[in-house]
Protein backbone atom coordinates (compact mmCIF):
# COMPACT_ATOMS: atom_id res chain seq x y z
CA UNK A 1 0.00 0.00 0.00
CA UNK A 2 3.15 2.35 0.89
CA UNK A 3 4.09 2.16 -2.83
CA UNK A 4 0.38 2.37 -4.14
CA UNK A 5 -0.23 -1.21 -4.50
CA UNK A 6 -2.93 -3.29 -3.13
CA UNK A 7 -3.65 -6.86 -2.20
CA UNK A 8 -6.50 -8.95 -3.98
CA UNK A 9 -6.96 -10.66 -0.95
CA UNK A 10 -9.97 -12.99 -2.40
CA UNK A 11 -8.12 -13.84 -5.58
CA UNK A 12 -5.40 -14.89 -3.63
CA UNK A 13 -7.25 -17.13 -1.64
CA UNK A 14 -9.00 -18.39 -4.69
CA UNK A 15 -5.06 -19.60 -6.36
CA UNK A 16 -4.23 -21.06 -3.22
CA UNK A 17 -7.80 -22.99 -3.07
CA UNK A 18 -7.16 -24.15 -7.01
CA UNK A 19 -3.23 -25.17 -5.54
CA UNK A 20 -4.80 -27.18 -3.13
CA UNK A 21 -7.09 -29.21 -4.99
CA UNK A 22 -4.07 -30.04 -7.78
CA UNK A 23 -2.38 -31.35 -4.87
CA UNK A 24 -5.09 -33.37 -3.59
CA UNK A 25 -5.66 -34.71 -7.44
CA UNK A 26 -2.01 -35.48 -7.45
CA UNK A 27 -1.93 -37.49 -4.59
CA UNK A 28 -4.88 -39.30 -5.09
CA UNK A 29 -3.33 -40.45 -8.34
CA UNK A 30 -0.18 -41.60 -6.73
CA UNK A 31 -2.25 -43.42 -3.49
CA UNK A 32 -5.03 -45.23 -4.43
CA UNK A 33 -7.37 -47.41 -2.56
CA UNK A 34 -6.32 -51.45 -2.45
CA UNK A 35 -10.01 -52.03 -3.99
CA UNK A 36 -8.82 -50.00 -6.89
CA UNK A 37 -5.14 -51.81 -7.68
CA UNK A 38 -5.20 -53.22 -10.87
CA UNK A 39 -6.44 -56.33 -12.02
CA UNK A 40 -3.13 -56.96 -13.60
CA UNK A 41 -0.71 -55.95 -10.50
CA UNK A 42 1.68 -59.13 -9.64
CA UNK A 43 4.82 -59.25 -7.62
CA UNK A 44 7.55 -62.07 -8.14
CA UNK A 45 8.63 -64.05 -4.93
CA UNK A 46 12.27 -64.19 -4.76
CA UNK A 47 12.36 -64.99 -0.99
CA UNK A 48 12.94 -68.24 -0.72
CA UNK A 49 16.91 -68.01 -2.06
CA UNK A 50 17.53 -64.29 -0.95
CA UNK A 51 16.47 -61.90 2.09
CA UNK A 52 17.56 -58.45 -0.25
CA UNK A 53 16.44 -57.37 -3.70
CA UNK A 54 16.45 -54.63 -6.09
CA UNK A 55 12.72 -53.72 -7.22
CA UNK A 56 10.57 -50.89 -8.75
CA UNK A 57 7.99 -49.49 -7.24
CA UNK A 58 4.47 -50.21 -9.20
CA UNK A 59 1.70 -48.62 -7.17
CA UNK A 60 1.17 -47.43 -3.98
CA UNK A 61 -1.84 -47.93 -2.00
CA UNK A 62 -3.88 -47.01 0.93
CA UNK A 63 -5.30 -49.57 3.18
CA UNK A 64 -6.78 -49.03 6.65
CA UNK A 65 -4.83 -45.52 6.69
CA UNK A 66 -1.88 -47.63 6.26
CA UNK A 67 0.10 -47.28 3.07
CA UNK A 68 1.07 -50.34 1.06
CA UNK A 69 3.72 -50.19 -1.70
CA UNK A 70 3.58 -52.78 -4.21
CA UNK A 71 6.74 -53.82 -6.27
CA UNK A 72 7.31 -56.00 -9.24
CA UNK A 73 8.86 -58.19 -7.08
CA UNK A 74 10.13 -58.93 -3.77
CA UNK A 75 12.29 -61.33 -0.93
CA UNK A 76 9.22 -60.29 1.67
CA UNK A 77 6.97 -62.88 2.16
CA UNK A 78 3.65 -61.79 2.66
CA UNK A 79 1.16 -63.36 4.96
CA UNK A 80 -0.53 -66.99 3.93
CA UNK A 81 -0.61 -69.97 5.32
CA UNK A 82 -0.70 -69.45 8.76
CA UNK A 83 2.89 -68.35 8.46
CA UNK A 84 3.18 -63.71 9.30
CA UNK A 85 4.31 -61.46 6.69
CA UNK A 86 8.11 -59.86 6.60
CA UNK A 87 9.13 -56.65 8.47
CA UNK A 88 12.63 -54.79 7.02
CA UNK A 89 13.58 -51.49 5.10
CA UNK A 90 12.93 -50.22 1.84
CA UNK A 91 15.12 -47.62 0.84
CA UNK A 92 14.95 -45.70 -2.53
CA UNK A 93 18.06 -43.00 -2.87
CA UNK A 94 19.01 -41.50 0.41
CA UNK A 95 15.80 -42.51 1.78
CA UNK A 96 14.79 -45.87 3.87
CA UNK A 97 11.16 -46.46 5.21
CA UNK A 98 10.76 -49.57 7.81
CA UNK A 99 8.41 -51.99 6.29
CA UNK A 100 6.12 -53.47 9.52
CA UNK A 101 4.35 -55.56 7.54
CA UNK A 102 3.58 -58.16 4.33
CA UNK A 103 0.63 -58.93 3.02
CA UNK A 104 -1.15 -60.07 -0.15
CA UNK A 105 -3.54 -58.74 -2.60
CA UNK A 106 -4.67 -60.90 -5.61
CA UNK A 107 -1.25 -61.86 -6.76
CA UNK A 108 0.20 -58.49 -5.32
CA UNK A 109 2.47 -57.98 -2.11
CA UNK A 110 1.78 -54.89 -0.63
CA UNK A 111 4.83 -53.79 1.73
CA UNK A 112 3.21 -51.43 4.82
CA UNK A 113 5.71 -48.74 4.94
CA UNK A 114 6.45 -46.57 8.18
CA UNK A 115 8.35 -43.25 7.91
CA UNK A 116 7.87 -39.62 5.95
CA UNK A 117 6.11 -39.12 2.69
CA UNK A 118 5.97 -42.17 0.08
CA UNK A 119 8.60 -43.49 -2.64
CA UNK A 120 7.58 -42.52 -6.26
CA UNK A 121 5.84 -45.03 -8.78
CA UNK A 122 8.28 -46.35 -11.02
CA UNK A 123 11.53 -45.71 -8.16
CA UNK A 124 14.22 -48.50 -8.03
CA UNK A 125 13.50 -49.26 -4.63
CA UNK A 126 16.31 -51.72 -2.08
CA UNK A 127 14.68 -54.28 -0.31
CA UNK A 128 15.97 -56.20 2.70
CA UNK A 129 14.11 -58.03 4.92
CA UNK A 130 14.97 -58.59 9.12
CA UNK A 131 17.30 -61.40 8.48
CA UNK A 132 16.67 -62.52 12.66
CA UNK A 133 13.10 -62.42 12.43
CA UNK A 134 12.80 -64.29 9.27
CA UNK A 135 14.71 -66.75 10.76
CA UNK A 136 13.27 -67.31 13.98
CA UNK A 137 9.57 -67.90 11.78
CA UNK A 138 11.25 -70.48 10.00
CA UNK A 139 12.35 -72.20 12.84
CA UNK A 140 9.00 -71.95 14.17
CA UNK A 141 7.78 -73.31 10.55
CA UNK A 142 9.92 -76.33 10.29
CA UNK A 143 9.29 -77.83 13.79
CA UNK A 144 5.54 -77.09 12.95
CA UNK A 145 5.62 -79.81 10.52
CA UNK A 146 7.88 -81.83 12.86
CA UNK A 147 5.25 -81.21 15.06
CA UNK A 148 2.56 -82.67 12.83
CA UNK A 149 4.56 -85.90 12.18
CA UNK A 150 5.38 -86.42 15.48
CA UNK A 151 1.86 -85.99 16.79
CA UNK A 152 1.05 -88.67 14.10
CA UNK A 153 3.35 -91.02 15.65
CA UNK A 154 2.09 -90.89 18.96
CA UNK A 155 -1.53 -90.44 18.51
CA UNK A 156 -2.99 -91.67 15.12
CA UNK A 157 -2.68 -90.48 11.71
CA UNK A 158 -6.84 -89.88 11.98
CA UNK A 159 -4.92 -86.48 14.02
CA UNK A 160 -5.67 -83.72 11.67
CA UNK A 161 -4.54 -80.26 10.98
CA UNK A 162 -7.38 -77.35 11.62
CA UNK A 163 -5.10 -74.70 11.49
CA UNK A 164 -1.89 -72.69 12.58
CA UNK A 165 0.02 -69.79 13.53
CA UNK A 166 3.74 -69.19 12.64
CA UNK A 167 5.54 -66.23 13.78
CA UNK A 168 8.96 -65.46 15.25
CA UNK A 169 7.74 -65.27 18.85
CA UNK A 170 5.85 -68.76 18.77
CA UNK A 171 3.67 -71.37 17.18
CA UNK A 172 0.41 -72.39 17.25
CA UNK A 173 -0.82 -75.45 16.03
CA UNK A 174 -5.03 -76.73 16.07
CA UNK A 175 -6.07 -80.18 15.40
CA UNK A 176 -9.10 -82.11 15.98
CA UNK A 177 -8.12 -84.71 18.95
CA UNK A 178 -9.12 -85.90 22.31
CA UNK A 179 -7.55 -83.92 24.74
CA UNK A 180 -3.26 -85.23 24.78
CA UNK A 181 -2.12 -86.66 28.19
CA UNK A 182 1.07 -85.34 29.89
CA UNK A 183 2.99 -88.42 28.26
CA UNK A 184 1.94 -87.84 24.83
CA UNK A 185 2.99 -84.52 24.81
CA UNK A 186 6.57 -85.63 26.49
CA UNK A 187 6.64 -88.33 23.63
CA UNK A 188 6.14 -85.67 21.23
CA UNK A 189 8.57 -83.22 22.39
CA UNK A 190 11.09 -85.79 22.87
CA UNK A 191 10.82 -86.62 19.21
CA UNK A 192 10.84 -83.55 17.80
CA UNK A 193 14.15 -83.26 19.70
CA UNK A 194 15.20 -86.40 18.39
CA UNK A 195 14.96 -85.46 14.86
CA UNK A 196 16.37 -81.77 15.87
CA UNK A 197 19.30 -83.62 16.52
CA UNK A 198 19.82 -85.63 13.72
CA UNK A 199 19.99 -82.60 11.55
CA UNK A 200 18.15 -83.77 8.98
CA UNK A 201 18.14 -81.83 5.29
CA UNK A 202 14.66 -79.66 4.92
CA UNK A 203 14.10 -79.36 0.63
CA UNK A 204 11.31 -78.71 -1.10
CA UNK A 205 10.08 -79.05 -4.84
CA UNK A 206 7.69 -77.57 -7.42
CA UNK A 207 5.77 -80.38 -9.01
CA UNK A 208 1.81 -80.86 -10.73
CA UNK A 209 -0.84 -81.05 -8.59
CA UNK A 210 -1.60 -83.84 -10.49
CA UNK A 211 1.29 -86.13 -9.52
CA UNK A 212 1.26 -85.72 -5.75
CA UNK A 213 -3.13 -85.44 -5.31
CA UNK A 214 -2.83 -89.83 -4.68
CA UNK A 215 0.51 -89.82 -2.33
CA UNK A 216 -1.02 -90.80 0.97
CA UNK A 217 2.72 -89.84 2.28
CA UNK A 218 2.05 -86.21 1.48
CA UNK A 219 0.34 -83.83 3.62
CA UNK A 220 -2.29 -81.90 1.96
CA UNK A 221 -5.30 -79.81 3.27
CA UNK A 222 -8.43 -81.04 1.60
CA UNK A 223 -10.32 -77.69 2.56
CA UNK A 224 -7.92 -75.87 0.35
CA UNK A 225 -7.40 -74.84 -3.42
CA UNK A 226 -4.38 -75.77 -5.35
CA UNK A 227 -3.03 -74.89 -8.53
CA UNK A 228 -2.15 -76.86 -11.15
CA UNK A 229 1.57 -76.76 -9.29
CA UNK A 230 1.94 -76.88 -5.97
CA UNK A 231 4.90 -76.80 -3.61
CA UNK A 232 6.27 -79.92 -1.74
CA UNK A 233 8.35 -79.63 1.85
CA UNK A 234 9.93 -82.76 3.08
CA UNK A 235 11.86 -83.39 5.61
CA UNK A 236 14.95 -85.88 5.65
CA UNK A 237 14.53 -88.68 3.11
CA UNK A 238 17.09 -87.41 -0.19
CA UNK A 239 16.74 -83.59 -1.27
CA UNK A 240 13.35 -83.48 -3.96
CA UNK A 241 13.09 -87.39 -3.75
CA UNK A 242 9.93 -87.12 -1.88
CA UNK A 243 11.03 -89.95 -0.27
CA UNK A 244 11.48 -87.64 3.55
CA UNK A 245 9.43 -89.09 6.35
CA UNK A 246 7.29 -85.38 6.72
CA UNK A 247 6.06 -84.26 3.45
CA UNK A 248 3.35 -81.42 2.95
CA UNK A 249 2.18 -79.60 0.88
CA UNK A 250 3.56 -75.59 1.75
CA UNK A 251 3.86 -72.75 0.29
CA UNK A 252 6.06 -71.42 3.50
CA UNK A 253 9.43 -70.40 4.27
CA UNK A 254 11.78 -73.00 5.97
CA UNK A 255 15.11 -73.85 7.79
CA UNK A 256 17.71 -75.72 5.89
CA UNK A 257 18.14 -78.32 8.31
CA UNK A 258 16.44 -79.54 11.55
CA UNK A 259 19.36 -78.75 12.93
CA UNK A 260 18.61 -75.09 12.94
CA UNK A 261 15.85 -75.45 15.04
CA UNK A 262 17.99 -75.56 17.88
CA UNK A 263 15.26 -76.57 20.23
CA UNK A 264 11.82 -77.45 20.71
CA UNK A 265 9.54 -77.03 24.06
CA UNK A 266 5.41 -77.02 24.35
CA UNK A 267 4.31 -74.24 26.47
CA UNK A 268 0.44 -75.63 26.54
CA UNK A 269 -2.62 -77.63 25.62
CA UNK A 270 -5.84 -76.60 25.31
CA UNK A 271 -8.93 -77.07 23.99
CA UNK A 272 -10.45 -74.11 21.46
CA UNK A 273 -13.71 -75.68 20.24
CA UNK A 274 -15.65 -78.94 20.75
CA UNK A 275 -13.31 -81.51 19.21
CA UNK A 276 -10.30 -79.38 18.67
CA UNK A 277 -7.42 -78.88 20.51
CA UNK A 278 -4.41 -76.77 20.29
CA UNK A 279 -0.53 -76.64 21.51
CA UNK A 280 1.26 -73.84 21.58
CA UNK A 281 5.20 -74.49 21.12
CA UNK A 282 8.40 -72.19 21.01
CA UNK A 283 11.91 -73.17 19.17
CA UNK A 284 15.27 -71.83 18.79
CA UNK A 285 16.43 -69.09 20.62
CA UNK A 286 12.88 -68.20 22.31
CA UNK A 287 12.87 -72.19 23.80
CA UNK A 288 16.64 -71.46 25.34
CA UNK A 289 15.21 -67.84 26.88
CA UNK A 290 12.29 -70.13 28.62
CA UNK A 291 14.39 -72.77 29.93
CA UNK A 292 16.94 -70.65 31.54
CA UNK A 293 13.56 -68.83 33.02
């Protein structure tokens, strides 16, 4: 006003309205909502060789105000199966978010990322999943299905799987059964121990549906769908013989060996619903915490 000028107050606050809304526009283009990823959005599994990864970033999404970034492909495994998702860093320049969480979409892995502002569609994104954790849930994967043969051996083979939790804190693990006496769930332990011990080599093998639907020695979960090619985890026996004594079908990540268990204890028994009971179990380095406890 001192130099004869004046202030359009209202068209001002009309630019800035019109700024606004571009910006909201923008970043509703860059987050969407996981009902509208598209139909053709996949990401590769690379997990089961390799905990790290180069990837590009394909969408990002909002679920739950949680934001999801899905990538061609990824060493995260996201949650199925009983078995939790991944937790690690993505990092795209200078810039790392902390993943907390894997999950899936369709045939898309959407990575929940924690930290400021979101990576750019088509960035070249580094992946690396928490080595420890990953590790600990495998542990707790293997000796599930150790569990499951062993509870076979001391109870009946009639014994069967209702469901499961695998994470790197614990393991739970529901089957329909009569409630298990104190010595069947000592025999079962002690087994599982037994076969910790030996070491045994943990492989698995891609092979048709078709030729593994008839092999009574293979695990398999008649309330679920499988593809025409399905994955196979056995358990001693020659590598991809499927000649192990446990074989299931699994779709999870594993130990190499029994041997990395390290060790095996059930915390409890319970019953969840008429007919069905469940044990909860720790291994590795969660089992040695408890029995120094």
């Amino acid at each position: 006003r001192e130099a004869g000028l004046t202030v359009d107050n209202a068209g001002f606050d009309t630019l800035m309205e019109q700024q606004r809304d571009r910006a909201r526009a923008a970043q509703k283009k860059e987050i969407i909502s996981v009902s509208s990823l598209s139909s053709g959005a996949t990401t590769e599994f690379v997990g089961f060789e390799r905990l790290s990864a180069t990837a590009t970033v394909t969408e990002v999404v909002e679920e739950k105000k949680r934001t999801g970034i899905v990538l061609d492909r990824s060493p995260f495994y996201a949650e199925m199966g009983g078995q939790v998702g991944d937790t690690g860093t993505l990092s795209i320049g200078g810039k790392t978010w902390a993943v907390t969480g894997t999950q899936k979409a369709g045939d898309a892995f959407l990575h929940f990322i924690k930290g400021d502002g979101v990576p750019e569609v088509g960035g070249e994104a580094e992946l690396a999943v928490d080595a420890a954790r990953r590790a600990a849930i495998q542990r707790h994967h293997t000796v599930t299905h150790l569990f499951h043969w062993a509870l076979h051996e001391v109870t009946s083979p009639d014994a069967s799987q209702k469901g499961s939790y695998v994470g790197p804190d614990k393991l739970t693990f529901d089957f329909n059964s009569p409630a298990l006496t104190p010595q069947q769930l000592a025999d079962i332990e002690q087994l599982v121990n037994e076969r910790i011990v030996d070491n045994a080599v943990v492989s698995w093998a891609e092979t048709p549906y078709s030729e593994v639907s008839g092999n009574d020695g293979i695990l398999q979960f008649f309330g679920d769908k499988y593809g025409d090619t399905v994955r196979v985890v056995q358990i001693g026996g020659e590598a991809n013989a499927l000649n192990g004594y446990s074989m299931e079908l699994c779709g999870g990540t594993h130990a190499r060996a029994t041997g990395e268990i390290g060790l095996f204890r059930i915390s409890a028994e319970s019953a969840i619903a008429a007919g069905v009971r469940r044990v909860e179990a720790v291994a590795g380095l969660v089992a040695a915490g408890q029995a120094r406890a």
